[in-house]
PDB file of N, CA and C in Angstrom:
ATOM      1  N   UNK A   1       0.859  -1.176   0.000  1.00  0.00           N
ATOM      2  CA  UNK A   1       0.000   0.000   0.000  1.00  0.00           C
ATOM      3  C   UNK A   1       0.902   1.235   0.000  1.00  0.00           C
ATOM      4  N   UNK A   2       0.680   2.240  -0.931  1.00  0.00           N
ATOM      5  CA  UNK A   2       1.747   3.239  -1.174  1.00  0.00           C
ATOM      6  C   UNK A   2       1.476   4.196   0.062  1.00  0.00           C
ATOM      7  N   UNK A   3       2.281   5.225   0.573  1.00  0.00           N
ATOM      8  CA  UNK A   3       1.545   6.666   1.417  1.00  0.00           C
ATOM      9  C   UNK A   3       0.543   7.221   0.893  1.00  0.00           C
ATOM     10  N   UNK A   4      -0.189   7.417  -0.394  1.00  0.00           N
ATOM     11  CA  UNK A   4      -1.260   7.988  -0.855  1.00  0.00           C
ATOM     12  C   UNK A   4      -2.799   7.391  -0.300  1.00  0.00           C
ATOM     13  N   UNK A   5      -2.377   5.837  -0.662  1.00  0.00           N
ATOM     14  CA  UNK A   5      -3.903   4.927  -0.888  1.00  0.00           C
ATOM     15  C   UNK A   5      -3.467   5.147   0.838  1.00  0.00           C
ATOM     16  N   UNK A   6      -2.716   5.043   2.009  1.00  0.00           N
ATOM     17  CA  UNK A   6      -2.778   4.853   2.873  1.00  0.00           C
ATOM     18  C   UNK A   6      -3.343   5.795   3.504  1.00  0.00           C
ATOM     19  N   UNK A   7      -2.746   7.132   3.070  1.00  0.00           N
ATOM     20  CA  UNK A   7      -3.795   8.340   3.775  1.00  0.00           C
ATOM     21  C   UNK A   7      -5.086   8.775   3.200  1.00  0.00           C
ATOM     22  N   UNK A   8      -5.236   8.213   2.014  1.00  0.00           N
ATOM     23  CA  UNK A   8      -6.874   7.866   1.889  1.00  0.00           C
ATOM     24  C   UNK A   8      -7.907   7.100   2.676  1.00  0.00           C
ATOM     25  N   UNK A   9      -7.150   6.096   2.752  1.00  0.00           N
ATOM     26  CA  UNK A   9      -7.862   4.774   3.708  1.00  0.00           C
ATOM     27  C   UNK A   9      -7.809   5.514   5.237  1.00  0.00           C
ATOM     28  N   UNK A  10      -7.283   6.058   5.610  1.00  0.00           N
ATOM     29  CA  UNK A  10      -6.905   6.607   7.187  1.00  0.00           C
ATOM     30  C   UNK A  10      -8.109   7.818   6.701  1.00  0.00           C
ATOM     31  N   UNK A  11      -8.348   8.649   5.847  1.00  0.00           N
ATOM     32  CA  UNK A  11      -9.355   9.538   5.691  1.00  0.00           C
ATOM     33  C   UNK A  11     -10.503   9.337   5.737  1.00  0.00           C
ATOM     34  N   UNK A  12     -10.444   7.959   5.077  1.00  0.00           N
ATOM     35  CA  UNK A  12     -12.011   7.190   4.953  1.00  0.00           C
ATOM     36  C   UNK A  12     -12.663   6.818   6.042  1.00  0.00           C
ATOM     37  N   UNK A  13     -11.662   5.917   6.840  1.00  0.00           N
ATOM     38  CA  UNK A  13     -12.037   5.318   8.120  1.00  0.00           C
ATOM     39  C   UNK A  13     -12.319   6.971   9.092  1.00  0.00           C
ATOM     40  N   UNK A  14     -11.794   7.822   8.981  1.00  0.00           N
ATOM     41  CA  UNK A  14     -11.584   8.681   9.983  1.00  0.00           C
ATOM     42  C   UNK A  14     -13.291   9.389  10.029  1.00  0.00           C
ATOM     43  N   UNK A  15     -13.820   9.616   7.887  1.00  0.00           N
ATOM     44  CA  UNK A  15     -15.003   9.856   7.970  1.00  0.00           C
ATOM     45  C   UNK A  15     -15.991   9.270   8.826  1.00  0.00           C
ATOM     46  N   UNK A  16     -15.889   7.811   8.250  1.00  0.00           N
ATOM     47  CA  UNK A  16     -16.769   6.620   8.595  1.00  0.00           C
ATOM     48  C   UNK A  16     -16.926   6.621  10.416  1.00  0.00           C
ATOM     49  N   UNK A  17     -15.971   6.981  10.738  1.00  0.00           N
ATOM     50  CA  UNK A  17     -16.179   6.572  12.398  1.00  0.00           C
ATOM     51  C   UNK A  17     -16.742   8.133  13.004  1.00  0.00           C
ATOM     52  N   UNK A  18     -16.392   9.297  12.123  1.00  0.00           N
ATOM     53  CA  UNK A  18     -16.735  10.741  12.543  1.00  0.00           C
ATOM     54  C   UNK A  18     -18.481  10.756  12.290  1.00  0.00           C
ATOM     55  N   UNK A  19     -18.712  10.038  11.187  1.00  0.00           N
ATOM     56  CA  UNK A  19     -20.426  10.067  10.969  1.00  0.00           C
ATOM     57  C   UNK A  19     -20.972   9.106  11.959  1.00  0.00           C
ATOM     58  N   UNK A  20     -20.251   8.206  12.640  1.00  0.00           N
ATOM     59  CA  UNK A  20     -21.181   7.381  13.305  1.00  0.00           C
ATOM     60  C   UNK A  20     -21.524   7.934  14.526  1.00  0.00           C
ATOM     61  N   UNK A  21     -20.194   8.561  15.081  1.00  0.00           N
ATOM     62  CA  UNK A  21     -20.168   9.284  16.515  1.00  0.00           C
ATOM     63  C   UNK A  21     -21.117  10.114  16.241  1.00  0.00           C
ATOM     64  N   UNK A  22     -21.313  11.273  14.874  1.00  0.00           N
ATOM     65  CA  UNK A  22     -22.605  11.914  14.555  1.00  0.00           C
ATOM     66  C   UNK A  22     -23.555  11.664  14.890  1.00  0.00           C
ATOM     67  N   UNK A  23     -24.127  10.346  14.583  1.00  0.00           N
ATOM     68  CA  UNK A  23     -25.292  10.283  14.272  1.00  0.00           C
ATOM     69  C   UNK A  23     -26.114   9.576  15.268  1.00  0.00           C
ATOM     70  N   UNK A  24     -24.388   8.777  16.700  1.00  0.00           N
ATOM     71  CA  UNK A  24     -24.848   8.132  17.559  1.00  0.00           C
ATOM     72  C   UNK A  24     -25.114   9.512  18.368  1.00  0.00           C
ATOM     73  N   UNK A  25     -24.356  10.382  18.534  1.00  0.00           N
ATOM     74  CA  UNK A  25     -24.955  11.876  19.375  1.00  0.00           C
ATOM     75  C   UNK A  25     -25.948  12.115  19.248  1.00  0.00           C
ATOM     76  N   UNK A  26     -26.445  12.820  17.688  1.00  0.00           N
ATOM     77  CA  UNK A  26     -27.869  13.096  17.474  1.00  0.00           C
ATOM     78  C   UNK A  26     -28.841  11.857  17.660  1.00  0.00           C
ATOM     79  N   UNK A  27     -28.883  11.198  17.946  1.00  0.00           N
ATOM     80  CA  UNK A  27     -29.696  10.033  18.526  1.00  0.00           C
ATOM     81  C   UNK A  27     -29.885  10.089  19.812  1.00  0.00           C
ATOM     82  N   UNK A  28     -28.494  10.350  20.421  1.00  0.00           N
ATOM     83  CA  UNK A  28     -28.816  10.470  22.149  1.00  0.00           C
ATOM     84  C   UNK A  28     -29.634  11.810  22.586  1.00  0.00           C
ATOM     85  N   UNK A  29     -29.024  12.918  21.956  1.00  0.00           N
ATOM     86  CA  UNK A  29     -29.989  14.332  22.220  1.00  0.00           C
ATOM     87  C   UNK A  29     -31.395  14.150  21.810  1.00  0.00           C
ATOM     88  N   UNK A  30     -31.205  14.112  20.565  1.00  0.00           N
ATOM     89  CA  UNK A  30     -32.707  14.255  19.626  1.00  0.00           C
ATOM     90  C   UNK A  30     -32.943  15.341  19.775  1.00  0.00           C
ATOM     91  N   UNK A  31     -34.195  15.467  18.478  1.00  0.00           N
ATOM     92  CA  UNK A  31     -34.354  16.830  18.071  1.00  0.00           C
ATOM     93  C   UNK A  31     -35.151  17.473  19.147  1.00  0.00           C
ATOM     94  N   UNK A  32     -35.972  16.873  20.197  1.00  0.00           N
ATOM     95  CA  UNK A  32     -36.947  18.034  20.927  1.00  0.00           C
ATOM     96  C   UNK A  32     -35.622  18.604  22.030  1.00  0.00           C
ATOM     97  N   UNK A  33     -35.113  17.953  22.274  1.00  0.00           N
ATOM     98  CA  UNK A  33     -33.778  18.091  23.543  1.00  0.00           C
ATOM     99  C   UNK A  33     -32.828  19.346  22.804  1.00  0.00           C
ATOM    100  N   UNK A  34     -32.847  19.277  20.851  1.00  0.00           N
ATOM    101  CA  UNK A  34     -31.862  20.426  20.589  1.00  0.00           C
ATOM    102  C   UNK A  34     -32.211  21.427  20.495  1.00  0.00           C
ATOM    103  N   UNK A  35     -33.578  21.528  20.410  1.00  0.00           N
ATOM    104  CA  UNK A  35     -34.685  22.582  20.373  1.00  0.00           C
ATOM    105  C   UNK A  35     -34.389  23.477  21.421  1.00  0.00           C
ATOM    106  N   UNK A  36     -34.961  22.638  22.567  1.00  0.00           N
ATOM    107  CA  UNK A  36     -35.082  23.541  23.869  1.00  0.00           C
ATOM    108  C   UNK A  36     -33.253  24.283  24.479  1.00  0.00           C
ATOM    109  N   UNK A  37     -32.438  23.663  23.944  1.00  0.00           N
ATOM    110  CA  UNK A  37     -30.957  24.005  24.274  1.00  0.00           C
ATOM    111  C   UNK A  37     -30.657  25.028  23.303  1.00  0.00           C
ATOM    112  N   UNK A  38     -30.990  24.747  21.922  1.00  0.00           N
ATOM    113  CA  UNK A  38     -30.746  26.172  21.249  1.00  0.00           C
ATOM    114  C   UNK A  38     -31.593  27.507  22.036  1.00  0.00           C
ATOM    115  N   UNK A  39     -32.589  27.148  22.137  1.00  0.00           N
ATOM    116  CA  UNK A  39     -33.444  27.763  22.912  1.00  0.00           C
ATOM    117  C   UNK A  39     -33.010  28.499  24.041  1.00  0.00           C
ATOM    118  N   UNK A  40     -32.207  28.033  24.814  1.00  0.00           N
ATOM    119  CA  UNK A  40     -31.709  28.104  26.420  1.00  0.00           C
ATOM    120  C   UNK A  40     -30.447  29.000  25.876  1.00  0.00           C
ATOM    121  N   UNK A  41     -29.517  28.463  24.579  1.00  0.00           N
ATOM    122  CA  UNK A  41     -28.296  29.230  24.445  1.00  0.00           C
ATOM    123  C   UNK A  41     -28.630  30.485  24.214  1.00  0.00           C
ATOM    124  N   UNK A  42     -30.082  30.785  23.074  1.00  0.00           N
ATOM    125  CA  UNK A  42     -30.380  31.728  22.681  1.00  0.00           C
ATOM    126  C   UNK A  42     -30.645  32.842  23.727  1.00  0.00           C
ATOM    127  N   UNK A  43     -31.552  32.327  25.112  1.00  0.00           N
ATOM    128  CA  UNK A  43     -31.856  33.251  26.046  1.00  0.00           C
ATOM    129  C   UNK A  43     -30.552  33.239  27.056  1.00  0.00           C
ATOM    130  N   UNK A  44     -29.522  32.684  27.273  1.00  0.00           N
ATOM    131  CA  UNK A  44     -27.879  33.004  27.803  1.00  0.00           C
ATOM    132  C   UNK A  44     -27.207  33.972  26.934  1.00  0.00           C
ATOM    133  N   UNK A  45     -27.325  33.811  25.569  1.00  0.00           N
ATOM    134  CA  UNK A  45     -26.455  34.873  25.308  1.00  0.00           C
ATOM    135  C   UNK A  45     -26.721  35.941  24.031  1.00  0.00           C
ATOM    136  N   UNK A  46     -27.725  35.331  23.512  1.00  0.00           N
ATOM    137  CA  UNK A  46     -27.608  36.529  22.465  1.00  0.00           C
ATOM    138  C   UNK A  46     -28.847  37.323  23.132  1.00  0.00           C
ATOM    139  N   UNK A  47     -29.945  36.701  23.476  1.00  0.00           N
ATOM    140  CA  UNK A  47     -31.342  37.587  23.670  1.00  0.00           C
ATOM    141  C   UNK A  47     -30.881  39.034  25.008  1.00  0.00           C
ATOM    142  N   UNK A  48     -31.297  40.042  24.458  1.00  0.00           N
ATOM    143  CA  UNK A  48     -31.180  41.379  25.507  1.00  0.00           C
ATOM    144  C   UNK A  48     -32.333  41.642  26.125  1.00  0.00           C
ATOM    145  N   UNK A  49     -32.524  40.915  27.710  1.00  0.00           N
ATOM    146  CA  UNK A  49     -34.099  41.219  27.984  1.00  0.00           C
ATOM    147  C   UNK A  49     -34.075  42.650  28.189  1.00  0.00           C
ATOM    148  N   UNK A  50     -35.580  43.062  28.353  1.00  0.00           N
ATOM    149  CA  UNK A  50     -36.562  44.212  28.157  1.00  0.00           C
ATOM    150  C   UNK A  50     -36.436  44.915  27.241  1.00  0.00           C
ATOM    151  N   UNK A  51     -35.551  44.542  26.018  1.00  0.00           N
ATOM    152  CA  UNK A  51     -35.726  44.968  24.690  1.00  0.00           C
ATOM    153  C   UNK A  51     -37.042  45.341  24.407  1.00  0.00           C
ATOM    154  N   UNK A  52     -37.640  46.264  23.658  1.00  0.00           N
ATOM    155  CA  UNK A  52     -39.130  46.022  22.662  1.00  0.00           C
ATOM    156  C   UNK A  52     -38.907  45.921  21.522  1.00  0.00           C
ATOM    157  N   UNK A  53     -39.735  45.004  20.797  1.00  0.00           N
ATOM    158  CA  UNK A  53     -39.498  44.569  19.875  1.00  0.00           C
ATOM    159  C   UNK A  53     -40.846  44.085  19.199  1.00  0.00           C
ATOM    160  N   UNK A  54     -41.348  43.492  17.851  1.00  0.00           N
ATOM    161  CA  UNK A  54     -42.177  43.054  17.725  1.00  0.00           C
ATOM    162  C   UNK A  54     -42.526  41.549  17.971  1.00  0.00           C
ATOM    163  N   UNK A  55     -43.796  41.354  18.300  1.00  0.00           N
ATOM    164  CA  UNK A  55     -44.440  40.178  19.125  1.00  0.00           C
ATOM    165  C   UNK A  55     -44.800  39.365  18.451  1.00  0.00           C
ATOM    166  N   UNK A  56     -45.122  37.911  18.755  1.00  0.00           N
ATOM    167  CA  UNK A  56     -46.183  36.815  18.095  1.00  0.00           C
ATOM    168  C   UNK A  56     -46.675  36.625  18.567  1.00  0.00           C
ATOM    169  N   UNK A  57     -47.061  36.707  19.861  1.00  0.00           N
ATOM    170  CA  UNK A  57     -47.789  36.737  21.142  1.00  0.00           C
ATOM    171  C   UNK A  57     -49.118  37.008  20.546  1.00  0.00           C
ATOM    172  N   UNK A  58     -50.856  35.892  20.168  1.00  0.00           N
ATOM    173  CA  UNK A  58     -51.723  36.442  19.588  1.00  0.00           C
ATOM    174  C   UNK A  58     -52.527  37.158  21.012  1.00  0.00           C
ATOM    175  N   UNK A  59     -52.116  36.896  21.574  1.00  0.00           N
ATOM    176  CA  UNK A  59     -53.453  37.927  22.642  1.00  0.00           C
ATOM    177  C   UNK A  59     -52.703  39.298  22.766  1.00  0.00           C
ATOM    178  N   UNK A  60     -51.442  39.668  22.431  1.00  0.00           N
ATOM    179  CA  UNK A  60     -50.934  40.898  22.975  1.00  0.00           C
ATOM    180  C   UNK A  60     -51.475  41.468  21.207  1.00  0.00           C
ATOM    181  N   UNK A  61     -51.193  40.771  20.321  1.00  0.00           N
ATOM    182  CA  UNK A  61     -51.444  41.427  18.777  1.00  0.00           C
ATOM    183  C   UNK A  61     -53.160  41.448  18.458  1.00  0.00           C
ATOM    184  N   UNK A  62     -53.762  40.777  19.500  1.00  0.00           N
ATOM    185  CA  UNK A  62     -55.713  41.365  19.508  1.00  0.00           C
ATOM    186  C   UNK A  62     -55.604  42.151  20.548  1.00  0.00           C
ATOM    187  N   UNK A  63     -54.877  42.697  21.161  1.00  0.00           N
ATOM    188  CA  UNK A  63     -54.936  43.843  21.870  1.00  0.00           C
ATOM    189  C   UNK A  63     -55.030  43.299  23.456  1.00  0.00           C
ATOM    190  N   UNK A  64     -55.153  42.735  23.729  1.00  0.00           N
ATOM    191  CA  UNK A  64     -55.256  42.312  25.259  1.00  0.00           C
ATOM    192  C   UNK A  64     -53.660  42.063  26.041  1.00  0.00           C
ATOM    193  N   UNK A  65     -54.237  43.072  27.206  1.00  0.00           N
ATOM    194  CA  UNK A  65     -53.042  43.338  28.087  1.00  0.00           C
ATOM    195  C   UNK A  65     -52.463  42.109  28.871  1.00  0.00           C
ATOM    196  N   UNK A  66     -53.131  41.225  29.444  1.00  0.00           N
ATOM    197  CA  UNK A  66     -52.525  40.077  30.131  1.00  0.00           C
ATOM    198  C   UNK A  66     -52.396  38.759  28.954  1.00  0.00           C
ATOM    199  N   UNK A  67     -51.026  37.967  29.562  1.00  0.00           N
ATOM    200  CA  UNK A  67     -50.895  37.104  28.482  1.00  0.00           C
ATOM    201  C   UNK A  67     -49.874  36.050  29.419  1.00  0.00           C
ATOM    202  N   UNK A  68     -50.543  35.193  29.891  1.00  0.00           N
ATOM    203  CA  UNK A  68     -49.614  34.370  30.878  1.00  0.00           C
ATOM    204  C   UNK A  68     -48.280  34.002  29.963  1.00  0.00           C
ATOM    205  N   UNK A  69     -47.923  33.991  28.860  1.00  0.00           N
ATOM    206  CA  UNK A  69     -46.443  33.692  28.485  1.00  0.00           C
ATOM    207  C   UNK A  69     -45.811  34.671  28.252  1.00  0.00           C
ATOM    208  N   UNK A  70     -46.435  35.875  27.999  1.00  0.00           N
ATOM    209  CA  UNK A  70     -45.172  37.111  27.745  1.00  0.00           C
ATOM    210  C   UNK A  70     -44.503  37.438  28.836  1.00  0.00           C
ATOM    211  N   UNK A  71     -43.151  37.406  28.958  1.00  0.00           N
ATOM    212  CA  UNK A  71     -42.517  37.564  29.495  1.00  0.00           C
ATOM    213  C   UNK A  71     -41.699  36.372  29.844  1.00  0.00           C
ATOM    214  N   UNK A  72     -41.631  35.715  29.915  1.00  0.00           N
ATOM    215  CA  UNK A  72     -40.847  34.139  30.363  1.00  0.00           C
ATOM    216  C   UNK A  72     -40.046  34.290  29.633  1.00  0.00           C
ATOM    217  N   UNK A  73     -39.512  34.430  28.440  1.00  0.00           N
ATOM    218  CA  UNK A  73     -38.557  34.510  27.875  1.00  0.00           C
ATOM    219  C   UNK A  73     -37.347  35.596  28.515  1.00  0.00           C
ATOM    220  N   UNK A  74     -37.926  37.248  29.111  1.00  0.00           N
ATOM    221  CA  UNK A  74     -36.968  37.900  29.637  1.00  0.00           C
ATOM    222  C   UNK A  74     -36.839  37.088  31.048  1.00  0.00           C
ATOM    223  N   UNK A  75     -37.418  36.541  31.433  1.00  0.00           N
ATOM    224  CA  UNK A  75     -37.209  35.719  32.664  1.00  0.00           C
ATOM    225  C   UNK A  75     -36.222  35.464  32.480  1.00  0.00           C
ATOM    226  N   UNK A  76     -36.212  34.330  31.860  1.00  0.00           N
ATOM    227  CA  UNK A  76     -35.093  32.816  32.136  1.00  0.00           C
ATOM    228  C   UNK A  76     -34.169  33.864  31.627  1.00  0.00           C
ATOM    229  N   UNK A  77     -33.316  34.751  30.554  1.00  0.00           N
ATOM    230  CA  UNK A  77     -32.814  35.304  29.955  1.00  0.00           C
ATOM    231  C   UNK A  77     -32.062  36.196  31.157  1.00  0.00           C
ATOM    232  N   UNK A  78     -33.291  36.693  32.309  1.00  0.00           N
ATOM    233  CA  UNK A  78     -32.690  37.678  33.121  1.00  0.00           C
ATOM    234  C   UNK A  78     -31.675  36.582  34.291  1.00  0.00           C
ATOM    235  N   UNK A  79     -32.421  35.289  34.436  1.00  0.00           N
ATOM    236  CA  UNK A  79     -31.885  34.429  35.486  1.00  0.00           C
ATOM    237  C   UNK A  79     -30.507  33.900  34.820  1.00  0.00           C
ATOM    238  N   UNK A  80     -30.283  33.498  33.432  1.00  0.00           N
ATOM    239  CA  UNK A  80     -28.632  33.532  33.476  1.00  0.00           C
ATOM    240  C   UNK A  80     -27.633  34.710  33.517  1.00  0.00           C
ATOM    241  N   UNK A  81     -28.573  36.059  33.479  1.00  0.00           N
ATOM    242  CA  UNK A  81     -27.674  36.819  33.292  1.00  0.00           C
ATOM    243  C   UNK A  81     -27.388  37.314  35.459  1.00  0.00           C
ATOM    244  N   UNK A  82     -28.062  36.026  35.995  1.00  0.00           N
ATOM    245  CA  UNK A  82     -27.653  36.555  37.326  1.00  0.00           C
ATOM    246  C   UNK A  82     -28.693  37.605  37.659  1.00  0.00           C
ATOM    247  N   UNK A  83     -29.810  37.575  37.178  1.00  0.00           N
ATOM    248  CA  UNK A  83     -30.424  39.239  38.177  1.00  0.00           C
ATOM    249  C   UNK A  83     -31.970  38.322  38.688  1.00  0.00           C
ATOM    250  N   UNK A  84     -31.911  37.844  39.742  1.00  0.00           N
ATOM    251  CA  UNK A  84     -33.091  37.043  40.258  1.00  0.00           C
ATOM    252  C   UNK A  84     -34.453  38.122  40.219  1.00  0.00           C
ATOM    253  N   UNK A  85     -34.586  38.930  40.776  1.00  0.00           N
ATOM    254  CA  UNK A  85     -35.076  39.865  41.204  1.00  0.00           C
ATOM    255  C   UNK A  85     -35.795  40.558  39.579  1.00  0.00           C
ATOM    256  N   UNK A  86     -35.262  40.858  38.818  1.00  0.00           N
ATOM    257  CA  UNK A  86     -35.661  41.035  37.609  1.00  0.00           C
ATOM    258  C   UNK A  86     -36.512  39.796  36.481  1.00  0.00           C
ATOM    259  N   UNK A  87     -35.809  39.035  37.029  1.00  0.00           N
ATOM    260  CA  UNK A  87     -36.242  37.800  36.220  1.00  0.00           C
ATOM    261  C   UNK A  87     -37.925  37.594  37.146  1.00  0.00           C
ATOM    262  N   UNK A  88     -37.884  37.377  38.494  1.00  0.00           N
ATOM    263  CA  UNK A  88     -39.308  37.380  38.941  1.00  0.00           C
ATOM    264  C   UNK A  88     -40.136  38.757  38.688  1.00  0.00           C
ATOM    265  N   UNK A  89     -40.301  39.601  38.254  1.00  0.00           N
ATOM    266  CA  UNK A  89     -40.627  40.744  37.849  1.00  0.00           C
ATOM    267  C   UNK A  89     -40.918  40.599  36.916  1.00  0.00           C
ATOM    268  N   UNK A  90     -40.493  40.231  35.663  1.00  0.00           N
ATOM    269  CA  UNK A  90     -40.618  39.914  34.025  1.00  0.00           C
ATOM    270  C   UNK A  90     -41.806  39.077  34.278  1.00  0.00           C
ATOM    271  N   UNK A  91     -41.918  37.713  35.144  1.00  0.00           N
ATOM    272  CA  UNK A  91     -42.812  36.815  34.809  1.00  0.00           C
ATOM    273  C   UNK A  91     -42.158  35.939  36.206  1.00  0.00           C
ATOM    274  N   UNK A  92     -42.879  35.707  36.927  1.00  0.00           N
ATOM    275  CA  UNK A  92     -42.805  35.155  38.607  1.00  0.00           C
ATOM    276  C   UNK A  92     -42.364  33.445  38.554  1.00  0.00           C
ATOM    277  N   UNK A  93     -43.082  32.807  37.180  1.00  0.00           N
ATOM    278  CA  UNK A  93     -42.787  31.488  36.720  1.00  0.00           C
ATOM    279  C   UNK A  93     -41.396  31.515  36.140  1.00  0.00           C
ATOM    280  N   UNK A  94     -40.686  32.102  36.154  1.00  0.00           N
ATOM    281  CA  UNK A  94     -39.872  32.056  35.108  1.00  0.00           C
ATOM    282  C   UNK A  94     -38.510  31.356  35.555  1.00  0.00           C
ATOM    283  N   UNK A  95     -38.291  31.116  36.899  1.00  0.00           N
ATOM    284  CA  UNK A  95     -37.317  30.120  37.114  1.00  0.00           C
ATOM    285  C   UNK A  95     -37.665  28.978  37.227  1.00  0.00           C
ATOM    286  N   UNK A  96     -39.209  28.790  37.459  1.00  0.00           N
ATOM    287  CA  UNK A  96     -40.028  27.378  37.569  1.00  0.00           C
ATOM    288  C   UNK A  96     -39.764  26.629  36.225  1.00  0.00           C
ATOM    289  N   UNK A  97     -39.767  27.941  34.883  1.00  0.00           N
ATOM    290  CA  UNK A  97     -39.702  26.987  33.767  1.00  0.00           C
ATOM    291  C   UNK A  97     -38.618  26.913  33.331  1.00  0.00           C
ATOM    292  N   UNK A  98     -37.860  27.400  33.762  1.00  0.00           N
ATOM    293  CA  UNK A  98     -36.005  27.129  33.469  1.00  0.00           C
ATOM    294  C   UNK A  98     -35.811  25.833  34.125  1.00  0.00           C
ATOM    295  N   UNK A  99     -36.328  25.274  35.347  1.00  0.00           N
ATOM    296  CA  UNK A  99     -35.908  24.235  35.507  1.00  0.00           C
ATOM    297  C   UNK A  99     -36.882  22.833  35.574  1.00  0.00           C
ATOM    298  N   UNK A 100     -38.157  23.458  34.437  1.00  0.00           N
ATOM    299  CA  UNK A 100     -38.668  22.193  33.969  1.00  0.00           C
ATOM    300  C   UNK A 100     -37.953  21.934  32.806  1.00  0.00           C
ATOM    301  N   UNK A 101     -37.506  22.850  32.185  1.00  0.00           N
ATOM    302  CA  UNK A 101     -36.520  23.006  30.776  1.00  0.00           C
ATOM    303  C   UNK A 101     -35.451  21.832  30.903  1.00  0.00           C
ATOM    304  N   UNK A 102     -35.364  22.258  32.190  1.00  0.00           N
ATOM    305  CA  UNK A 102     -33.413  21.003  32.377  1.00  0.00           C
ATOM    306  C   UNK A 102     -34.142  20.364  32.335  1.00  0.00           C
ATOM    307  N   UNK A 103     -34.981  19.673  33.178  1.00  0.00           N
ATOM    308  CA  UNK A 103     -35.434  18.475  33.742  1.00  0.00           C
ATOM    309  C   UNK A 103     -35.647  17.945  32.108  1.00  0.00           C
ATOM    310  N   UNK A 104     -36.472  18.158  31.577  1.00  0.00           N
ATOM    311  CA  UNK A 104     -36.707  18.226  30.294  1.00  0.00           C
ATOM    312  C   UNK A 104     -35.945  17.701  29.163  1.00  0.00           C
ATOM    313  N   UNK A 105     -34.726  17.937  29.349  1.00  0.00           N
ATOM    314  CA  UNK A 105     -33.598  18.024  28.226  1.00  0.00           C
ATOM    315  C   UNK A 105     -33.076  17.071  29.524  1.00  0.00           C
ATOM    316  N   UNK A 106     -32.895  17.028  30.483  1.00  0.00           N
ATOM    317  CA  UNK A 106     -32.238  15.478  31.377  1.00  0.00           C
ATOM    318  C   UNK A 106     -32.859  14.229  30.713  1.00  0.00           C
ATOM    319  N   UNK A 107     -34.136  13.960  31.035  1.00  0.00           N
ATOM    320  CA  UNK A 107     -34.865  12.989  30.679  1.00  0.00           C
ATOM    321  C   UNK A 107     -34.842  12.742  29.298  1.00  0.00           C
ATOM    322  N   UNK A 108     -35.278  13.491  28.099  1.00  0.00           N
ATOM    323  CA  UNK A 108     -35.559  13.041  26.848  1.00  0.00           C
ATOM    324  C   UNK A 108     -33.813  12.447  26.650  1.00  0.00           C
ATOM    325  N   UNK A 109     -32.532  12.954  27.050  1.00  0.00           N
ATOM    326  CA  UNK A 109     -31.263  12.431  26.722  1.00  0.00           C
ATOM    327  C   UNK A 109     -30.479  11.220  27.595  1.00  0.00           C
ATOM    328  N   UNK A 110     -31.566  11.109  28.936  1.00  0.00           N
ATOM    329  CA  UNK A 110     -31.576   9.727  29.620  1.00  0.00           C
ATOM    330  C   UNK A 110     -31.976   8.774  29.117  1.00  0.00           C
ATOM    331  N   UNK A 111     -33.533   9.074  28.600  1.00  0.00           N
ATOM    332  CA  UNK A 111     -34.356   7.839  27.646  1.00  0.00           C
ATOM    333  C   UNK A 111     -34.018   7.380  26.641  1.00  0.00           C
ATOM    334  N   UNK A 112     -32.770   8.377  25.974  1.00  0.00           N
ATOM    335  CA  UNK A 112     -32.484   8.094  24.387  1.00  0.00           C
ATOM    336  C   UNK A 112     -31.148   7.364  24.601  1.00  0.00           C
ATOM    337  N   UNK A 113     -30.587   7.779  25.642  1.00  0.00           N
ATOM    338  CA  UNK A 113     -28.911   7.041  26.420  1.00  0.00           C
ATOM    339  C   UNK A 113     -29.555   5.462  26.724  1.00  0.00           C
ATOM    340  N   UNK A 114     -30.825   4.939  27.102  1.00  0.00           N
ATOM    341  CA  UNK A 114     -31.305   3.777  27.653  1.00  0.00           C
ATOM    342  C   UNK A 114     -31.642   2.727  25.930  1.00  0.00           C
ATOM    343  N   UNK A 115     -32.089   3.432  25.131  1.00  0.00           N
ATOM    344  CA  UNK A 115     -32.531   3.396  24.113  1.00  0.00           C
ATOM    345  C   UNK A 115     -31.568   2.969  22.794  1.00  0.00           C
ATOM    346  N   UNK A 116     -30.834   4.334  22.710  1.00  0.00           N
ATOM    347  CA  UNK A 116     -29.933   3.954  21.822  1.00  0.00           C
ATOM    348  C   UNK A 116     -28.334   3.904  21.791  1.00  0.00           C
ATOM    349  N   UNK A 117     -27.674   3.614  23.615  1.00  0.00           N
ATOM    350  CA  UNK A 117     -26.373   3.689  23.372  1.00  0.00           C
ATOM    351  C   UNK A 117     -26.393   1.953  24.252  1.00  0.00           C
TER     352      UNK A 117
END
């Protein structure tokens, strides 16, 4: 086997074992588990709570002032950035659902660890 075909074959195998580890990962997370973590990264670091901005929120866009989910998002957003006190202010649930979130993303990547590793 010359050095060429050899560092081909070492490339090949290197693919072959890089897609499996792939695809055995995305199997253990799964997609609802990457959801809620993009989700979680999104409100750690890029989202700026008490921004205004425009809504999808349909009861705030028919005009109605109370809306049990607006705000949970600056919640959890305010609780990694460390400000407790703000984060219960935004929305009072809002560390309750940060840590149904883990729990959440624990379990669906326990069941899939029982499942498929």
């Amino acid at each position: 086997m010359s050095i060429t075909n050899h560092t081909i074959y070492q490339t090949e195998n290197f693919v072959k074992r890089f897609s499996v580890k792939a695809k055995k990962l995305w199997l253990l997370i799964g997609f609802e588990s990457l959801i809620w973590i993009i989700g979680l990264l999104y409100l750690a670091f890029i989202h700026s709570p008490g921004e205004t901005h425009f809504t999808i929120c349909p009861l705030a866009n028919l005009g109605f002032e109370f809306c049990p989910g607006c705000g949970l998002g600056n919640s959890i957003s305010f609780l990694f950035k460390g400000d407790i006190i703000s984060s219960f202010r935004s929305h009072p649930l809002g560390i309750f659902a940060l840590i149904v979130l883990t729990l959440r993303i624990i379990t669906i990547i326990k069941n899939n660890w029982r499942k498929y590793a």
